[in-house]
Protein backbone atom coordinates (compact mmCIF):
# COMPACT_ATOMS: atom_id res chain seq x y z
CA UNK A 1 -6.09 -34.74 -17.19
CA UNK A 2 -8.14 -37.78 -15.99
CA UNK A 3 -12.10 -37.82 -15.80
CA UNK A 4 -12.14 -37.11 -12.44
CA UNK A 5 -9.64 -34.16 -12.57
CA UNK A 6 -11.71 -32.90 -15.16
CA UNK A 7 -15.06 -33.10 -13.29
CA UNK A 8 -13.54 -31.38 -10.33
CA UNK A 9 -12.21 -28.84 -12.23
CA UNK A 10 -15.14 -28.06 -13.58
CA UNK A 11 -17.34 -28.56 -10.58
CA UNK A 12 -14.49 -26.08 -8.68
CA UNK A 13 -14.91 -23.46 -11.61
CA UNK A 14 -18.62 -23.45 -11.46
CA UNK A 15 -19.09 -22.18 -7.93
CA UNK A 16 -19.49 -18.76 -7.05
CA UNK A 17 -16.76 -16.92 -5.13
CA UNK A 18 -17.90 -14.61 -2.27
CA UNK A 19 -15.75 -11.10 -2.14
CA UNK A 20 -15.68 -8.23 -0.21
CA UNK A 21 -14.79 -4.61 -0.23
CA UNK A 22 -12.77 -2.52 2.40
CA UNK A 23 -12.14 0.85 2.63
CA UNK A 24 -8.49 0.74 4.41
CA UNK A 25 -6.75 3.48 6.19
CA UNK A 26 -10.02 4.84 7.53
CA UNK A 27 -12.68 4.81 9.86
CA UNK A 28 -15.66 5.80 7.28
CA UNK A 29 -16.75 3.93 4.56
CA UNK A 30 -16.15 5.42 0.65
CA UNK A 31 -13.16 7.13 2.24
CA UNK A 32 -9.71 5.86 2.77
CA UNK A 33 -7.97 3.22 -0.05
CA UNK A 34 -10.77 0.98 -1.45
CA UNK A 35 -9.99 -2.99 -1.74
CA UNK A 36 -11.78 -6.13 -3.22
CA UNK A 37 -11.10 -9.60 -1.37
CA UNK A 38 -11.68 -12.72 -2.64
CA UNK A 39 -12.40 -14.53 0.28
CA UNK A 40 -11.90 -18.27 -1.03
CA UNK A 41 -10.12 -18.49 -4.68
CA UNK A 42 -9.28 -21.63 -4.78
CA UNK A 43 -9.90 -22.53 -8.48
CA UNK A 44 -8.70 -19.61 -9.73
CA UNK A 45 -5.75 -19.37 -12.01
CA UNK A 46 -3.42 -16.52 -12.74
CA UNK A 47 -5.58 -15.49 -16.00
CA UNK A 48 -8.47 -15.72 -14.23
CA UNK A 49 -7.75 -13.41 -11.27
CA UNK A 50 -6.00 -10.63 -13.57
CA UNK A 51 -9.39 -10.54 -15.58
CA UNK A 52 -11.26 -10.48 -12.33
CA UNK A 53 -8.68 -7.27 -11.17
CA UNK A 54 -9.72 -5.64 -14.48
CA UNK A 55 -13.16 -5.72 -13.67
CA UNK A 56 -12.90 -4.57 -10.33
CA UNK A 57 -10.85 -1.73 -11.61
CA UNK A 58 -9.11 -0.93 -8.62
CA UNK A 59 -5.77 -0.49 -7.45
CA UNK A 60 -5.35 -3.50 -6.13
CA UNK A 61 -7.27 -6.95 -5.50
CA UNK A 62 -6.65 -10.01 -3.46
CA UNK A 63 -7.61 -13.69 -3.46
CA UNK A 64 -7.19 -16.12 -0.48
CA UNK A 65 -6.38 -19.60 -1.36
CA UNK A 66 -6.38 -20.69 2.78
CA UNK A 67 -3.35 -21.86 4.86
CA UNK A 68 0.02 -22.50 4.04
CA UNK A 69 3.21 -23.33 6.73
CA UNK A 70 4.00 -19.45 6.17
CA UNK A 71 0.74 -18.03 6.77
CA UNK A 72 -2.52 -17.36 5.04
CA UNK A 73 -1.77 -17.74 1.14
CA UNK A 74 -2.64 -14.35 -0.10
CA UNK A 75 -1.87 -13.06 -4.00
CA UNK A 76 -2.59 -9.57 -4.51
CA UNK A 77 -3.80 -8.28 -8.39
CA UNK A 78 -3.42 -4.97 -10.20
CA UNK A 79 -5.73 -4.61 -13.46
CA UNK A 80 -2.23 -4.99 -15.39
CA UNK A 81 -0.15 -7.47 -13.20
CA UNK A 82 0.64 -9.34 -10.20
CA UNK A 83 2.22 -7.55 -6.84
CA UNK A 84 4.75 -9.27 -4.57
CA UNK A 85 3.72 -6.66 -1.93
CA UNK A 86 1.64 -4.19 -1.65
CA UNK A 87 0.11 -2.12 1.78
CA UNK A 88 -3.60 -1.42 1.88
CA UNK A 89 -4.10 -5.18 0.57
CA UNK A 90 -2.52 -6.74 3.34
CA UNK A 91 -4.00 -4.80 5.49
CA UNK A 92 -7.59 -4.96 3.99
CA UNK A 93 -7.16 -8.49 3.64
CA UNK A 94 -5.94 -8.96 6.97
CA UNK A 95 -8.92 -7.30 8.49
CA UNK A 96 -11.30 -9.69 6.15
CA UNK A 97 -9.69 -12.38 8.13
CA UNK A 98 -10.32 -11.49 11.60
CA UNK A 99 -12.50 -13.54 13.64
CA UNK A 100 -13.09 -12.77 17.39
CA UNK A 101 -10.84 -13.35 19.48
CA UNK A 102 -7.57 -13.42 16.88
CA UNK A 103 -5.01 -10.73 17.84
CA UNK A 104 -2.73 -11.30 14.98
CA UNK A 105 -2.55 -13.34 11.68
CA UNK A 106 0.42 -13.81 9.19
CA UNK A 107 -0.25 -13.26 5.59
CA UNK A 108 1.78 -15.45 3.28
CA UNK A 109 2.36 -13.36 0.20
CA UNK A 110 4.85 -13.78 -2.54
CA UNK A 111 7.50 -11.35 -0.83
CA UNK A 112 7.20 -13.28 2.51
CA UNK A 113 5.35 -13.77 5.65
CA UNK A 114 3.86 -10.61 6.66
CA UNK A 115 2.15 -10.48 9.75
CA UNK A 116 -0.67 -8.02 11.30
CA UNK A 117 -1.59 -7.34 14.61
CA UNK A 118 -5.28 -6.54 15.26
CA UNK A 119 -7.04 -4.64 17.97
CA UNK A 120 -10.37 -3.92 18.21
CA UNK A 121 -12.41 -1.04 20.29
CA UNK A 122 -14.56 2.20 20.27
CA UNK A 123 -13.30 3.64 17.29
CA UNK A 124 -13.38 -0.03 14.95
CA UNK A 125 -11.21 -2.48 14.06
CA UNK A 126 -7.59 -1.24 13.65
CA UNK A 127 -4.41 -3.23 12.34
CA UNK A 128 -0.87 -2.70 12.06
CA UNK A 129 1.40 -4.60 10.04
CA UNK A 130 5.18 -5.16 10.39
CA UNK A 131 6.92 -4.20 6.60
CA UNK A 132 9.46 -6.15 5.21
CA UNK A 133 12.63 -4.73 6.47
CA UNK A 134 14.00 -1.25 4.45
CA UNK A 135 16.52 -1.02 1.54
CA UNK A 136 17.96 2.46 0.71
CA UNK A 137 18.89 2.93 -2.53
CA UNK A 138 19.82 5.59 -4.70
CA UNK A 139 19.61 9.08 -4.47
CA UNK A 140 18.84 11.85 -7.07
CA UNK A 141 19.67 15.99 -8.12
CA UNK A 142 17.22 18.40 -6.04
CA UNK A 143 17.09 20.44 -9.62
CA UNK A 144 16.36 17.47 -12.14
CA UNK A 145 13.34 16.01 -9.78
CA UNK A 146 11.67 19.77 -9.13
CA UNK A 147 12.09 19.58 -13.35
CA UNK A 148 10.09 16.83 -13.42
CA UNK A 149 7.44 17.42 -11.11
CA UNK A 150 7.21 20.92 -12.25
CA UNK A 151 8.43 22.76 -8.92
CA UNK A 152 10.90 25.66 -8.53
CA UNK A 153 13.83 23.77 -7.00
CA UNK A 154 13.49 26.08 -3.51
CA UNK A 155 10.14 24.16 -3.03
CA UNK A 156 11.79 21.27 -1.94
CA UNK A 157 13.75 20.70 1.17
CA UNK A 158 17.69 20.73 -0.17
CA UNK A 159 18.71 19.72 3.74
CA UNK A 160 17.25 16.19 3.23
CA UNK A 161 18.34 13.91 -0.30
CA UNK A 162 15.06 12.86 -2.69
CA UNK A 163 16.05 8.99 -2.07
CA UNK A 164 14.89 5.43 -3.09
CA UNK A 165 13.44 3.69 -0.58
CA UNK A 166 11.95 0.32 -0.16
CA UNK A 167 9.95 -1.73 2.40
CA UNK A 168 8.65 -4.29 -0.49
CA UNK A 169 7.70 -1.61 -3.28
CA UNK A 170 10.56 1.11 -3.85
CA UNK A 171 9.15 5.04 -3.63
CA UNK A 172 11.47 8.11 -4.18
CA UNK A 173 10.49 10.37 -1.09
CA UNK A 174 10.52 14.07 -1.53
CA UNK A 175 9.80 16.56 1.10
CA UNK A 176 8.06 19.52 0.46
CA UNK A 177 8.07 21.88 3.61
CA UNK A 178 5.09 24.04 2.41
CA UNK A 179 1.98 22.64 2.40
CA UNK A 180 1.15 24.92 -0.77
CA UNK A 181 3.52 22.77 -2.56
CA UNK A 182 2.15 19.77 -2.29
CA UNK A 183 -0.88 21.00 -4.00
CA UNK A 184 0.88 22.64 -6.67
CA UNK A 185 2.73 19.60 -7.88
CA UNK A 186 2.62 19.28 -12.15
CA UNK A 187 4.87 15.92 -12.86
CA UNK A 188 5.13 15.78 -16.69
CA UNK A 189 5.11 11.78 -16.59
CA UNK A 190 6.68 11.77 -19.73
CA UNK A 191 10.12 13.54 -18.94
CA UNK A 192 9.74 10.93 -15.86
CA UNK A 193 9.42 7.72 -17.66
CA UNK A 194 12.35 8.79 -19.73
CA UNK A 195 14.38 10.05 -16.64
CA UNK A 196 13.70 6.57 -15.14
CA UNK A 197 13.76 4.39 -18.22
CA UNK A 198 16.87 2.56 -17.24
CA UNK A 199 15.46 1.85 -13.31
CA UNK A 200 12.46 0.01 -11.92
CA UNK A 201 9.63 0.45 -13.60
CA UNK A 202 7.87 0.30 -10.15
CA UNK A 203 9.47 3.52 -8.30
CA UNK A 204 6.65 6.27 -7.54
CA UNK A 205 7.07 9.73 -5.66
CA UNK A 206 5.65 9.76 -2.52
CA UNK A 207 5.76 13.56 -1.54
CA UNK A 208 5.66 14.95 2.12
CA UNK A 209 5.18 17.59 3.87
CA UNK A 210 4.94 18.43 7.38
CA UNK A 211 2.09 19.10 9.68
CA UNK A 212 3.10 22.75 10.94
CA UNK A 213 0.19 23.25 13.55
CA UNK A 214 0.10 19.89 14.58
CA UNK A 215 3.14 17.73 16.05
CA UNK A 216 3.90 14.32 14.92
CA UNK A 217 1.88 14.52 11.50
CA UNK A 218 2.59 14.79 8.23
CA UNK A 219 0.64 15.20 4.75
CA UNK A 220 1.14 12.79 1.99
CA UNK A 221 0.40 12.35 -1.73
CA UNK A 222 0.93 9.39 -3.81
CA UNK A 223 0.84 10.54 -7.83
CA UNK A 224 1.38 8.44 -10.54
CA UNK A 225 0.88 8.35 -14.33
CA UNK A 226 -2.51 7.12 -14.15
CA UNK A 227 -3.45 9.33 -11.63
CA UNK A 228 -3.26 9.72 -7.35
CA UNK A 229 -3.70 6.60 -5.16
CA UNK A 230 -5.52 7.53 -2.33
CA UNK A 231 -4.03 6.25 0.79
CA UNK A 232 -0.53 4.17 0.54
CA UNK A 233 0.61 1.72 2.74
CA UNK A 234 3.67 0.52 1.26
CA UNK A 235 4.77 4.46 0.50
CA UNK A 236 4.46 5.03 4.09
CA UNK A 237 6.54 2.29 5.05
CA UNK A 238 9.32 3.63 2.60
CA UNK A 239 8.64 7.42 4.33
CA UNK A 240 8.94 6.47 7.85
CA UNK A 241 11.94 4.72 7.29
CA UNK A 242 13.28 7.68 5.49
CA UNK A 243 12.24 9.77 8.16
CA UNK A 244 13.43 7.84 11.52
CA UNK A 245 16.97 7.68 9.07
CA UNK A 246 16.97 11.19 8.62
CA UNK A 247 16.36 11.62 12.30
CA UNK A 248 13.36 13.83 11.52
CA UNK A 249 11.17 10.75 13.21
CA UNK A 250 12.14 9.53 16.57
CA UNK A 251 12.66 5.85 17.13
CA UNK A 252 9.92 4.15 18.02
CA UNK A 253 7.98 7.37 17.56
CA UNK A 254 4.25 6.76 16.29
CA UNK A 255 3.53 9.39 13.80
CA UNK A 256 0.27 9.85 11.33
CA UNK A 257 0.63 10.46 8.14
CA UNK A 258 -2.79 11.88 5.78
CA UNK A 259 -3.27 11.40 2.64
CA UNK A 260 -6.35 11.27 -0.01
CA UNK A 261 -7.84 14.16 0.56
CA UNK A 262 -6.99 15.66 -2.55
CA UNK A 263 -9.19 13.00 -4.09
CA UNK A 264 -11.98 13.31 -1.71
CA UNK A 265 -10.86 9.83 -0.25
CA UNK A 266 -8.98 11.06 3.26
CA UNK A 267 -7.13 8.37 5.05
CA UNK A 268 -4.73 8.36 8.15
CA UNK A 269 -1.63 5.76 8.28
CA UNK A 270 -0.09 4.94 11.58
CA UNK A 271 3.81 4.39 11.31
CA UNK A 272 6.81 3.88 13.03
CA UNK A 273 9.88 2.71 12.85
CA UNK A 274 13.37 1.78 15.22
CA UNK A 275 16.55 3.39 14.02
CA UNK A 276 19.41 1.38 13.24
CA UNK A 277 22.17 2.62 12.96
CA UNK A 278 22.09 4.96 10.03
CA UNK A 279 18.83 3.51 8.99
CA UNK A 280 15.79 1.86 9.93
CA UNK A 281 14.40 -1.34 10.90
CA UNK A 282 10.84 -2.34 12.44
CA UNK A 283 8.73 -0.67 9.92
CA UNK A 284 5.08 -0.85 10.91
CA UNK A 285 2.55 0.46 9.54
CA UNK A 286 -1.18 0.62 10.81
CA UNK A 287 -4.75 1.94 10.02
CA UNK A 288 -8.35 1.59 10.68
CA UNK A 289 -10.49 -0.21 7.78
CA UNK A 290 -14.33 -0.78 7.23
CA UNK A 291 -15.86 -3.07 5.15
CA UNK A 292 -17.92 -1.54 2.65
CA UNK A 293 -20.22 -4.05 1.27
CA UNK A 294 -19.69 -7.99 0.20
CA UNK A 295 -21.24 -10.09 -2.77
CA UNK A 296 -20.64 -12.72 -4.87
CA UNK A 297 -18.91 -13.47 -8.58
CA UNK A 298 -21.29 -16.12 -10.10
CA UNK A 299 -18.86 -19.32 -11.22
CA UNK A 300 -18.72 -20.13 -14.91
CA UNK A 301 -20.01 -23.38 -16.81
């Protein structure tokens, strides 16, 4: 490293970085799926922004490093590792970058260019983004998942197969038709990690159920070993798909799915997807967001 490499590293590491929090998948702040953005990381190395994820201590956290031929360079930060993809930080950070006037921007993330489409009225700013395209993968027993999640097996629906889907993180989707179900849900995360020990380490449940007094919605939750993530964008993605596949979703149909209630963090997700063939293709997913509050991470010396 010469001199002046050195002395702009150092001058780069010493300036504070400005952040900001979002509450995605909502129109009220401390609701919905909260999110940290790092609105100019340049500087920051892989170490650095993992230790800064840890500290936020939430799901997920992004950092913008600025334009690149695919898009805006986005890298998105669990307090344990790096994401590829993920859906309430491209979203969030999305909706950091608006700027009036933009009706769409293009996030460059390590999965691909992802682009969001913004609009912006009465009820706040809203964005939908279009999700890497599906993959359908495998599918699993009726009687070994209700096992695991601690469910008689007539809880869950045996028309429709518990399957693996994927629109950039994979999510087995179950659905539960009673709404009692969903509530009653006791996965013994040990018998899981074992039953999936051999798969991606990744795969969640995202459980469903339907919306019986009110058309074209459905209730979600997103459980995992840590605990519930409030409101899931890349689940959705995988559920929609599932759903226009399963022809319980028209095409093109625009459906809502809520979730985070059960943690007193409610959020809505607006979805839809084409059919193709015997699958699905156009995956979009959309949601209001609000920022919280912003600040700023003093540099080091």
């Amino acid at each position: 490293m010469t001199r002046r490499t050195a002395l702009l590293a150092a001058a780069t590491s010493a300036r504070p970085y400005a952040f900001e929090y979002w509450d995605v998948f909502t129109k009220r702040r401390f609701t919905g799926n909260p999110l940290a953005v790092f609105t100019n990381a340049a500087g920051l190395d892989k170490e650095r922004m993992l230790e800064i994820a840890r500290e936020t201590n939430l799901s997920e956290t992004t950092f913008i490093f600025g334009t690149s031929p695919k898009g805006v360079r986005t890298r998105i930060f669990t307090p344990v590792t790096e994401y590829d993809f993920a859906g309430h930080p491209t979203l969030g950070t999305a909706m950091s970058l608006w700027r009036r006037g933009m009706t769409k921007v293009v996030l460059d993330l390590n999965i691909g260019p992802v682009p969001v489409e913004y609009r912006v009225g009465a009820s706040g700013m809203y964005g939908e983004m279009v999700q890497p395209e599906p993959k359908f993968a495998e599918t699993h027993e009726h009687a070994v998942i209700a096992k695991l999640i601690g469910l008689p097996v007539g809880e869950l629906d045996a028309r429709h197969p518990i399957q693996n889907v994927s629109t950039g993180r994979p999510n087995l989707v179950v659905l539960l038709p009673r709404a009692e179900a969903l509530k009653s849900l006791r996965p013994d995360w040990r018998a899981i990690a074992d039953y999936f020990a051999t798969g991606d380490p990744a795969r969640g449940f995202y459980f469903l159920t339907p919306e019986t007094e009110r058309g074209g919605r459905f209730r979600a939750r997103k459980l995992n070993s840590r605990g519930e993530d409030p409101v899931t964008g890349s689940a959705a993605g995988s559920a929609i798909a599932w759903l226009v596949s399963r022809k319980l979703v028209a095409s093109g149909e625009r459906i809502v799915i809520e979730q985070g209630a059960d943690v007193a963090r409610p959020g809505e997700l607006h979805v839809s997807a084409e059919a193709s063939g015997s699958v699905a293709t156009q995956v979009k997913v959309g949601g209001y967001c609000v920022k919280a509050w912003t600040g700023q991470m003093p540099g080091s010396r």
